[in-house]
PDB file of N, CA and C in Angstrom:
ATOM      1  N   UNK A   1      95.879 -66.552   3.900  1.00  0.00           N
ATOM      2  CA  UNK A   1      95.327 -67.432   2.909  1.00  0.00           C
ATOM      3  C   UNK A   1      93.882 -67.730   3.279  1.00  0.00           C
ATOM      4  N   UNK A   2      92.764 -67.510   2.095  1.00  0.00           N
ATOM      5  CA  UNK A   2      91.623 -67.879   2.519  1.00  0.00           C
ATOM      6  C   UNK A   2      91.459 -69.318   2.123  1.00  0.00           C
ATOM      7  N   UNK A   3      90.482 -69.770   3.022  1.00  0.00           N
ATOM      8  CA  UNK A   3      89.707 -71.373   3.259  1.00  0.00           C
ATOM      9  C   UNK A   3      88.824 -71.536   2.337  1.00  0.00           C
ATOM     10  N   UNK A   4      88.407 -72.272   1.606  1.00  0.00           N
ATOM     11  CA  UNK A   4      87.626 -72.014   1.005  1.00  0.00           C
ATOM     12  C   UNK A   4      86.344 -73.127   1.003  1.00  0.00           C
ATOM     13  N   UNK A   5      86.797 -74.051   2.437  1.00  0.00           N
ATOM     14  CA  UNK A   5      86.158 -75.324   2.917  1.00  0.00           C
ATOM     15  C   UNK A   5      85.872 -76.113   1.667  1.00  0.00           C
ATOM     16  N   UNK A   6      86.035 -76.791   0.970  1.00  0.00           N
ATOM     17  CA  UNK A   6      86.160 -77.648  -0.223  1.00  0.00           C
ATOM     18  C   UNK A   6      86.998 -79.101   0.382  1.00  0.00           C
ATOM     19  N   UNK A   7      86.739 -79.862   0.862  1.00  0.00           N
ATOM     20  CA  UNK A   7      87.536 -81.536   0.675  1.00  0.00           C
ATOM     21  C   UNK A   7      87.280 -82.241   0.220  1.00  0.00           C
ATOM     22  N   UNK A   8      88.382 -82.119  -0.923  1.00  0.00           N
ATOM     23  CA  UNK A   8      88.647 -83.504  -1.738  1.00  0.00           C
ATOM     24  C   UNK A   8      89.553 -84.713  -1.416  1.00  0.00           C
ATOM     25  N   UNK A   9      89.161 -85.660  -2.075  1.00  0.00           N
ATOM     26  CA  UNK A   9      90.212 -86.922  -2.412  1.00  0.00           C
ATOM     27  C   UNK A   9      91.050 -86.594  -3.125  1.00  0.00           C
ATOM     28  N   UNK A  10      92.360 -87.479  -3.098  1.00  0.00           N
ATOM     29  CA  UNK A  10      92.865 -87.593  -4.141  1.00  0.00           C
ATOM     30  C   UNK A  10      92.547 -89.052  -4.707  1.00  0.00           C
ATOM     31  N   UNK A  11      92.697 -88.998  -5.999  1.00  0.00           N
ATOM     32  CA  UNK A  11      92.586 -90.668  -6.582  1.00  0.00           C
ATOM     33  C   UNK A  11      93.482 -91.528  -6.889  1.00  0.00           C
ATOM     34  N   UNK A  12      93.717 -92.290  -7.148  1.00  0.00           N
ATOM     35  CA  UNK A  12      94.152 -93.725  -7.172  1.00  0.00           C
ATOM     36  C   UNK A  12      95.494 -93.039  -8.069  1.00  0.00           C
ATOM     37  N   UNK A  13      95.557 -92.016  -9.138  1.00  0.00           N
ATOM     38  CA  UNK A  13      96.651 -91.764  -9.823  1.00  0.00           C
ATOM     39  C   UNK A  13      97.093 -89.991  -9.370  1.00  0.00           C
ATOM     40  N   UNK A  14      96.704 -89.894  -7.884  1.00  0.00           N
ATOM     41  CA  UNK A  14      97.099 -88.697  -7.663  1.00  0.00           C
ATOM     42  C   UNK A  14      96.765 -87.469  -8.023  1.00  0.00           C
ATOM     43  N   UNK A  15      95.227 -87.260  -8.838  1.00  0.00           N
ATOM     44  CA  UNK A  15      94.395 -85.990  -8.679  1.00  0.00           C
ATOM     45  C   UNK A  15      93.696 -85.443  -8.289  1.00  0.00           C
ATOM     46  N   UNK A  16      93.279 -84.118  -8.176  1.00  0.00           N
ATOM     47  CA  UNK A  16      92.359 -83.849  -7.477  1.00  0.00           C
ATOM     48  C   UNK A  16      91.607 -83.209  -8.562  1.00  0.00           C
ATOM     49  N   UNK A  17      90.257 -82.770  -8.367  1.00  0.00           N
ATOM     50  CA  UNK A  17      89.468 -81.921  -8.721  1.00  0.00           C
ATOM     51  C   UNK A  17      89.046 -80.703  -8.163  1.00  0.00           C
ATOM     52  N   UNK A  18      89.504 -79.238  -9.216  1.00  0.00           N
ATOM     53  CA  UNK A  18      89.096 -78.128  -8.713  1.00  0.00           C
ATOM     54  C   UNK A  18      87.541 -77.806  -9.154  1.00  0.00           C
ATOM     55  N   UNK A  19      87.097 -76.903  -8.119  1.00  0.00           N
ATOM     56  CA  UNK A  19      85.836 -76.527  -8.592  1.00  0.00           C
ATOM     57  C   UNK A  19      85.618 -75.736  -9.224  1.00  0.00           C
ATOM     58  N   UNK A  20      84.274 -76.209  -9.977  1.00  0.00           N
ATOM     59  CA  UNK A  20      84.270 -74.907 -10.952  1.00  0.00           C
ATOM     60  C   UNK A  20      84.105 -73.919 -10.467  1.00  0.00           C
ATOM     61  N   UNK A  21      83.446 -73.134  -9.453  1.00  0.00           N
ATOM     62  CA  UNK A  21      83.647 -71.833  -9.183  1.00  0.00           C
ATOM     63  C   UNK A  21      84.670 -71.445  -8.956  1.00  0.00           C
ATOM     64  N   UNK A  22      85.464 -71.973  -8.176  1.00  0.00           N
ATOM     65  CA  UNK A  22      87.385 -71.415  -8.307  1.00  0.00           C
ATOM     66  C   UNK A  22      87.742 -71.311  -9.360  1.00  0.00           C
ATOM     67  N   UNK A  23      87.910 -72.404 -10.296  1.00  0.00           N
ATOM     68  CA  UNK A  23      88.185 -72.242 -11.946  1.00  0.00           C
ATOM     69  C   UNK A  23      87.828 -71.079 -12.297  1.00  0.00           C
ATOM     70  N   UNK A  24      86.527 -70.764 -12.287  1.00  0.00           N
ATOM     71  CA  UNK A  24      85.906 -69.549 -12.910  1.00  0.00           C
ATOM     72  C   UNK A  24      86.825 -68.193 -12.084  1.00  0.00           C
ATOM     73  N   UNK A  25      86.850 -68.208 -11.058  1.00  0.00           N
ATOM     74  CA  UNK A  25      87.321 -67.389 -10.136  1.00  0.00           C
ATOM     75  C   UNK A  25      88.801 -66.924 -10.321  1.00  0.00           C
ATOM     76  N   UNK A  26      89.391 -67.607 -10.466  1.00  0.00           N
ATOM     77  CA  UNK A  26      90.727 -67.927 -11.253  1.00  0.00           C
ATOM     78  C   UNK A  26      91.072 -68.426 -12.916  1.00  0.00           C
ATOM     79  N   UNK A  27      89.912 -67.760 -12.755  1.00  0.00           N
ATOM     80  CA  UNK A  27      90.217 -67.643 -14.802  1.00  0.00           C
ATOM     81  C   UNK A  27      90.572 -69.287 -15.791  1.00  0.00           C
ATOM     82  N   UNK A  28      90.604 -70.372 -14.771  1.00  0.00           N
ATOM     83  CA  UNK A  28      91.254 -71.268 -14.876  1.00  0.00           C
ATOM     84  C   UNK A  28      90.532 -72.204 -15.985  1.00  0.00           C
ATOM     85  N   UNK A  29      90.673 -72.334 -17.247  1.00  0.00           N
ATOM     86  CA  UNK A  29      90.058 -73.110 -18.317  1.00  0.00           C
ATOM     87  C   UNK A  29      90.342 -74.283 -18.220  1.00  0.00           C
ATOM     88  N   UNK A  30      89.619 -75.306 -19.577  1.00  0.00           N
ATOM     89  CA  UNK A  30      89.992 -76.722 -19.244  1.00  0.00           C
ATOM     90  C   UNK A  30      91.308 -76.624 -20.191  1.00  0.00           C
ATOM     91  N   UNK A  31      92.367 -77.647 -19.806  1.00  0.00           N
ATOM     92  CA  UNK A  31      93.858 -77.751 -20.219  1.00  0.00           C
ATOM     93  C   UNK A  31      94.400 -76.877 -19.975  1.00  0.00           C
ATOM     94  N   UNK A  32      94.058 -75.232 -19.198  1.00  0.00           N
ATOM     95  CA  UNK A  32      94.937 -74.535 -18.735  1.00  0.00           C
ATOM     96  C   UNK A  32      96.158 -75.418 -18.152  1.00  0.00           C
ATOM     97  N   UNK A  33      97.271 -74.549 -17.971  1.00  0.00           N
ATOM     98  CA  UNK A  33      98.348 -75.127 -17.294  1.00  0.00           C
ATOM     99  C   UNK A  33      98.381 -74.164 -15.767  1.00  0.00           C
ATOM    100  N   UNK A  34      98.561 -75.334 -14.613  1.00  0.00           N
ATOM    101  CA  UNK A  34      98.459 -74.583 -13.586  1.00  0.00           C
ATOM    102  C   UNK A  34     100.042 -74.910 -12.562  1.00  0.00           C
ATOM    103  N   UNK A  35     100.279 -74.010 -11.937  1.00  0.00           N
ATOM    104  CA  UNK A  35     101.541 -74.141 -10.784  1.00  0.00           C
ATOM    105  C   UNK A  35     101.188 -74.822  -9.938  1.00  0.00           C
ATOM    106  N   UNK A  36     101.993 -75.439  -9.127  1.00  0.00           N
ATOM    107  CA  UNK A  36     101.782 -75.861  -8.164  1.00  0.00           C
ATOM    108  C   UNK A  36     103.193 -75.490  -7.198  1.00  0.00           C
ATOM    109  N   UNK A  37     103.463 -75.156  -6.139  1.00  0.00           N
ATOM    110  CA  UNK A  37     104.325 -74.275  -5.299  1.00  0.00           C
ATOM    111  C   UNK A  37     104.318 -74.990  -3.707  1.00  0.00           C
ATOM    112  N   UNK A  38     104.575 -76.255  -3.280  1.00  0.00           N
ATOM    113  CA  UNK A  38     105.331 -76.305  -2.077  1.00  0.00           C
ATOM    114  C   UNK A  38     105.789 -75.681  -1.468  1.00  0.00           C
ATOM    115  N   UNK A  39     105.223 -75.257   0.220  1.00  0.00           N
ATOM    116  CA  UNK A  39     105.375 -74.053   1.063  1.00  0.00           C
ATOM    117  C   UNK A  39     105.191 -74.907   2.360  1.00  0.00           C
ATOM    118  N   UNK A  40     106.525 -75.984   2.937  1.00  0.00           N
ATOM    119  CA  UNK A  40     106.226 -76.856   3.993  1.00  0.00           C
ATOM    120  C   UNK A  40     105.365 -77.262   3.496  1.00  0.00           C
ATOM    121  N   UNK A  41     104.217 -77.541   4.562  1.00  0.00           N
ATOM    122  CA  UNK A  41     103.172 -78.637   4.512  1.00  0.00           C
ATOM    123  C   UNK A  41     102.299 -78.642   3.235  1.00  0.00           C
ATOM    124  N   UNK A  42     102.263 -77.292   2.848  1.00  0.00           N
ATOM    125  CA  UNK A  42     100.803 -76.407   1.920  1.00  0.00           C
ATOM    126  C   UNK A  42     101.293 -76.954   0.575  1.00  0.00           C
ATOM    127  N   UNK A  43     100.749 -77.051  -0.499  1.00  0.00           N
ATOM    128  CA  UNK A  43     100.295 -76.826  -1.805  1.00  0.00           C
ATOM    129  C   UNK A  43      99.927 -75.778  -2.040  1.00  0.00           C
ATOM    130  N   UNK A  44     100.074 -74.976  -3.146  1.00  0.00           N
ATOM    131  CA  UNK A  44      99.836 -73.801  -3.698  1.00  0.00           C
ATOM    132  C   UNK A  44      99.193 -73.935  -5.125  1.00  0.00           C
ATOM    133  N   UNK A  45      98.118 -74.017  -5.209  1.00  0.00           N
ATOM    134  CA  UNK A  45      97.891 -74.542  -6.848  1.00  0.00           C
ATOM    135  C   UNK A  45      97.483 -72.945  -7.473  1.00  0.00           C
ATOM    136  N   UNK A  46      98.070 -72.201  -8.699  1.00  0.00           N
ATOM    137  CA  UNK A  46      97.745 -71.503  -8.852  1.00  0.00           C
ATOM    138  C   UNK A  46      97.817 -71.214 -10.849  1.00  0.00           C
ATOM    139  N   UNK A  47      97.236 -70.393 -11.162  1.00  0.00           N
ATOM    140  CA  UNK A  47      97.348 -70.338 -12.832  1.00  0.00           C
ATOM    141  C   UNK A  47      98.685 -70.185 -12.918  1.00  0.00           C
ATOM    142  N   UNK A  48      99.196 -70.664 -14.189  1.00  0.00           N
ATOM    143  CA  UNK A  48     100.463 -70.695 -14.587  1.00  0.00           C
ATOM    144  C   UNK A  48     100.662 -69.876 -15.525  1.00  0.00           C
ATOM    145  N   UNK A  49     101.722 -68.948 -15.408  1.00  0.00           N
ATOM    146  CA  UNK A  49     102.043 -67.563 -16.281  1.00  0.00           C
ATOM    147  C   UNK A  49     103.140 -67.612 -17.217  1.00  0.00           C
ATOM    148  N   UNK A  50     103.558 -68.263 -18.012  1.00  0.00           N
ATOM    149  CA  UNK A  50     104.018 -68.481 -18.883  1.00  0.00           C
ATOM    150  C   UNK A  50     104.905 -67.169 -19.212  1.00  0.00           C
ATOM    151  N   UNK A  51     104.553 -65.896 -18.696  1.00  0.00           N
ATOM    152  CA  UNK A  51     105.345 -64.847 -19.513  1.00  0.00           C
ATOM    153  C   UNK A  51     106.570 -64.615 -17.985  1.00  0.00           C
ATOM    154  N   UNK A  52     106.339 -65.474 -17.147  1.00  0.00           N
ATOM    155  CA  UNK A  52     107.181 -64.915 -15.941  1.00  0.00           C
ATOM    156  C   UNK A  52     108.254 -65.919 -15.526  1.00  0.00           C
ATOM    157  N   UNK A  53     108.125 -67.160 -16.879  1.00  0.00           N
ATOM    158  CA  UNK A  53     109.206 -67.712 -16.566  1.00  0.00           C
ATOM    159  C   UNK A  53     109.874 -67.606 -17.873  1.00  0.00           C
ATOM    160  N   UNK A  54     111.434 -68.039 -17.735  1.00  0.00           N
ATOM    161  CA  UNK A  54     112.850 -67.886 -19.089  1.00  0.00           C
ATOM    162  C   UNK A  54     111.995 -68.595 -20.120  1.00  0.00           C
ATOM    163  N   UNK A  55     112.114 -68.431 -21.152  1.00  0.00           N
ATOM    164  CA  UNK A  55     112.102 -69.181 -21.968  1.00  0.00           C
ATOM    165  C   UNK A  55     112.918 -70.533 -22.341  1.00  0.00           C
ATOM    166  N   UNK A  56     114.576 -70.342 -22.039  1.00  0.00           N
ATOM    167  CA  UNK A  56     115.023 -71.614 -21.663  1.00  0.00           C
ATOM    168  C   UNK A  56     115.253 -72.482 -20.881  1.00  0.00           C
ATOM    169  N   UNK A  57     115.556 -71.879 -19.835  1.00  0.00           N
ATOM    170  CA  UNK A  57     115.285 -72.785 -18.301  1.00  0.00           C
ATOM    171  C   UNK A  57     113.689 -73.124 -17.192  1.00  0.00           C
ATOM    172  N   UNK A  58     113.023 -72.475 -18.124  1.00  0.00           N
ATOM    173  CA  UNK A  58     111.647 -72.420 -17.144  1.00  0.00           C
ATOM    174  C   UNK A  58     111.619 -72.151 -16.459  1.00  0.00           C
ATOM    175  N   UNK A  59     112.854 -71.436 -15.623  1.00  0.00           N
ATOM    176  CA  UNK A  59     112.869 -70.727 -14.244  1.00  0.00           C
ATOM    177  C   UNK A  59     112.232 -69.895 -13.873  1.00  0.00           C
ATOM    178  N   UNK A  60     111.353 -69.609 -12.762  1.00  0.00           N
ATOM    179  CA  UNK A  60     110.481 -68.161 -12.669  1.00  0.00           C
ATOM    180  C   UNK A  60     111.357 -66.901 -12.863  1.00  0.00           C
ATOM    181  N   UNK A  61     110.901 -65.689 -13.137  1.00  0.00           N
ATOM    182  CA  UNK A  61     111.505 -64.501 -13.265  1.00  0.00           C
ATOM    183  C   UNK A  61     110.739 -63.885 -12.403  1.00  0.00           C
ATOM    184  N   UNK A  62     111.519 -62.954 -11.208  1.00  0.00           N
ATOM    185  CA  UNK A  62     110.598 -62.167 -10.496  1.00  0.00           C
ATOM    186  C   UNK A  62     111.710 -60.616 -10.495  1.00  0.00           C
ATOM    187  N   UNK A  63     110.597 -60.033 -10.316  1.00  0.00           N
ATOM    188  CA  UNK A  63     110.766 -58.537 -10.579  1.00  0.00           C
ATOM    189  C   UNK A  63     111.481 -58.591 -12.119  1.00  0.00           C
ATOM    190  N   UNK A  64     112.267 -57.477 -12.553  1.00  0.00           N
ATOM    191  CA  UNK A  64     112.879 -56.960 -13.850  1.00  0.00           C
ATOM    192  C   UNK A  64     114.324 -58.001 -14.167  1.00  0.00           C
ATOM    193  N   UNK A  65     114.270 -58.956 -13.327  1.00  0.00           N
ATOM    194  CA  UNK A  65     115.329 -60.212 -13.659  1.00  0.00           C
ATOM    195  C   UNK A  65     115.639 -61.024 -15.068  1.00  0.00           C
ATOM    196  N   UNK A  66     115.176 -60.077 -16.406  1.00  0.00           N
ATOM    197  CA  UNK A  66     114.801 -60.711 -17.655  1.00  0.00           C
ATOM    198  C   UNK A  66     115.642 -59.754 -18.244  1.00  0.00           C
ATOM    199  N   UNK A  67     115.490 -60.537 -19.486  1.00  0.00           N
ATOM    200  CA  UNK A  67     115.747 -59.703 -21.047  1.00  0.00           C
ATOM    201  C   UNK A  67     114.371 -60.064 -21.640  1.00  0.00           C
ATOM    202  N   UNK A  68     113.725 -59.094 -22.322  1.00  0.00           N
ATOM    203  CA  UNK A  68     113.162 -59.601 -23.734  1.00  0.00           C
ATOM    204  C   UNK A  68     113.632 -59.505 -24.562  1.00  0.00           C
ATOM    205  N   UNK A  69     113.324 -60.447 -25.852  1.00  0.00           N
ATOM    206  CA  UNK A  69     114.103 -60.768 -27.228  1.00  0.00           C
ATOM    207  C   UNK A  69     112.968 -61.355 -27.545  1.00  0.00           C
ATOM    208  N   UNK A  70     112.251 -60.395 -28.872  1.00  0.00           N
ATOM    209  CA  UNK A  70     110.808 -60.733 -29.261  1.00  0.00           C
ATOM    210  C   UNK A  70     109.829 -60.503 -28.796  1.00  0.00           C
ATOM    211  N   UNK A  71     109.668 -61.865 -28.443  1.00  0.00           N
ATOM    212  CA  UNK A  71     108.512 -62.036 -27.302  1.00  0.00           C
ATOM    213  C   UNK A  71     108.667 -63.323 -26.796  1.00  0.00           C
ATOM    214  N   UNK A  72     109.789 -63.425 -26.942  1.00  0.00           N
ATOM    215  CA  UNK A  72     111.023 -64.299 -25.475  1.00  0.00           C
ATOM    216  C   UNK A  72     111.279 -63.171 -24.416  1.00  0.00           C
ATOM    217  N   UNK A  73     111.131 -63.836 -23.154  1.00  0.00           N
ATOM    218  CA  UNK A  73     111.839 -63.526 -21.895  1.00  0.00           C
ATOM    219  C   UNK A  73     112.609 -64.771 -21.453  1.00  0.00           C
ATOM    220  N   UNK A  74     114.259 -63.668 -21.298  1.00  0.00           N
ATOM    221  CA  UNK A  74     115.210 -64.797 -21.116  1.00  0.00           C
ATOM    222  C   UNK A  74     115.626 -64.390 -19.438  1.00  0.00           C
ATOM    223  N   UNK A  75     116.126 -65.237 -18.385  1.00  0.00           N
ATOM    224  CA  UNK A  75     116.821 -64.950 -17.443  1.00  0.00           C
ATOM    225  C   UNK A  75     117.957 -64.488 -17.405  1.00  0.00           C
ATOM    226  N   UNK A  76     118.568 -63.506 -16.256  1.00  0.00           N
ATOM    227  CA  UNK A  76     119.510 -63.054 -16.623  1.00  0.00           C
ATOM    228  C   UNK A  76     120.494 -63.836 -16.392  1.00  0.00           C
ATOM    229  N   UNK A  77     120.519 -65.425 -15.969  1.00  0.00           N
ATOM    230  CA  UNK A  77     121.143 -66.585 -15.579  1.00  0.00           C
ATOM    231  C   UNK A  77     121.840 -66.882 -17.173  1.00  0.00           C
ATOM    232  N   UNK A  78     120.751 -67.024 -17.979  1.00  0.00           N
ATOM    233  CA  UNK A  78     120.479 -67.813 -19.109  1.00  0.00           C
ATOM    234  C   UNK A  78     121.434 -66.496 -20.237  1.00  0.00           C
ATOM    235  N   UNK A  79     121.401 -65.355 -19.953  1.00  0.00           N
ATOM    236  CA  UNK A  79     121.511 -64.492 -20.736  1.00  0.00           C
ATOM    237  C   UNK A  79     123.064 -64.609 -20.353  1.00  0.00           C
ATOM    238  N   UNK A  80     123.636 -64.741 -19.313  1.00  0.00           N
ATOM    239  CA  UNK A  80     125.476 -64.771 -18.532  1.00  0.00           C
ATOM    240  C   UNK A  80     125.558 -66.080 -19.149  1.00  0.00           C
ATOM    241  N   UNK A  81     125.190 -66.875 -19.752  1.00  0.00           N
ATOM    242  CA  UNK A  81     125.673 -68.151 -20.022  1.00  0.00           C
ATOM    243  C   UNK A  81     125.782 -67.998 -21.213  1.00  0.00           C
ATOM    244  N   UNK A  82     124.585 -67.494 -22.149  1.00  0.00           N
ATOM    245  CA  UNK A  82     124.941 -67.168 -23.519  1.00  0.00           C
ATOM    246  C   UNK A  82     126.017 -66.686 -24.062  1.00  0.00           C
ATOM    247  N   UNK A  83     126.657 -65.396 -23.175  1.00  0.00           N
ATOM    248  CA  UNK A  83     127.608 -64.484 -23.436  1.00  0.00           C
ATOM    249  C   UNK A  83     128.352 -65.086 -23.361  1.00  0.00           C
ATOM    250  N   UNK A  84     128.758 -65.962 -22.313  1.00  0.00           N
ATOM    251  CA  UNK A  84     129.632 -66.873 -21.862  1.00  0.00           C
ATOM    252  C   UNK A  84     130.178 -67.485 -23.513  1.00  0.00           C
ATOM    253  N   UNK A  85     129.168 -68.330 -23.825  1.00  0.00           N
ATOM    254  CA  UNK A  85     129.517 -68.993 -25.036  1.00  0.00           C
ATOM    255  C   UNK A  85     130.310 -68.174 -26.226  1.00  0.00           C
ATOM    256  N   UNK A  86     128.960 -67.408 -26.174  1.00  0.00           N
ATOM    257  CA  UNK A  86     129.773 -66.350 -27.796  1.00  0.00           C
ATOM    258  C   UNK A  86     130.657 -65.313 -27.460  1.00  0.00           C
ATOM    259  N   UNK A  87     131.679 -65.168 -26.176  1.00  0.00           N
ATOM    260  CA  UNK A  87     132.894 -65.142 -26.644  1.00  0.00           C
ATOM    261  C   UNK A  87     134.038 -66.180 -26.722  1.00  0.00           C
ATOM    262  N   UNK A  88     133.973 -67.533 -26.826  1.00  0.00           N
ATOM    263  CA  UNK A  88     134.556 -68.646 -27.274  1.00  0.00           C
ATOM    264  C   UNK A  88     135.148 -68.351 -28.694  1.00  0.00           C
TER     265      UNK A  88
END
């Protein structure tokens, strides 16, 4: 992991401010939506990919762990539960 020597505060309601050159660097717009990923001690703040999590559970999807339907990606969690139902 690179350093990128930057220290911030956090404020009174728990934010921080990224810089704009990281932003830029990371593609990161204003109201983008970003991850954040707990790793022990670390924070992980990173862009948020919207196409890599289910559509119904918000769960991440990694590797080929999906269905698409449309331009829905469902988990294959979400997809065993469906089936589940519609044979009731």
């Amino acid at each position: 992991m690179e350093s990128v020597g930057i220290v911030r505060k956090v404020d009174k309601l728990g934010r921080i401010t990224l810089a704009k050159e990281d932003r830029k660097i990371l593609g990161i717009n204003g109201l983008d939506p970003v991850e954040m990923v707990r790793e022990g001690e670390e924070i992980i703040i990173k862009k948020y990919n919207k196409d890599s999590c289910c559509t119904i559970c918000s769960k991440k999807i990694e590797g080929d762990k999906s269905l698409k339907v449309e331009k829905k990606i469902i988990c294959l969690d979400c997809v065993s539960k469906i089936e589940r139902i519609s044979e009731k």
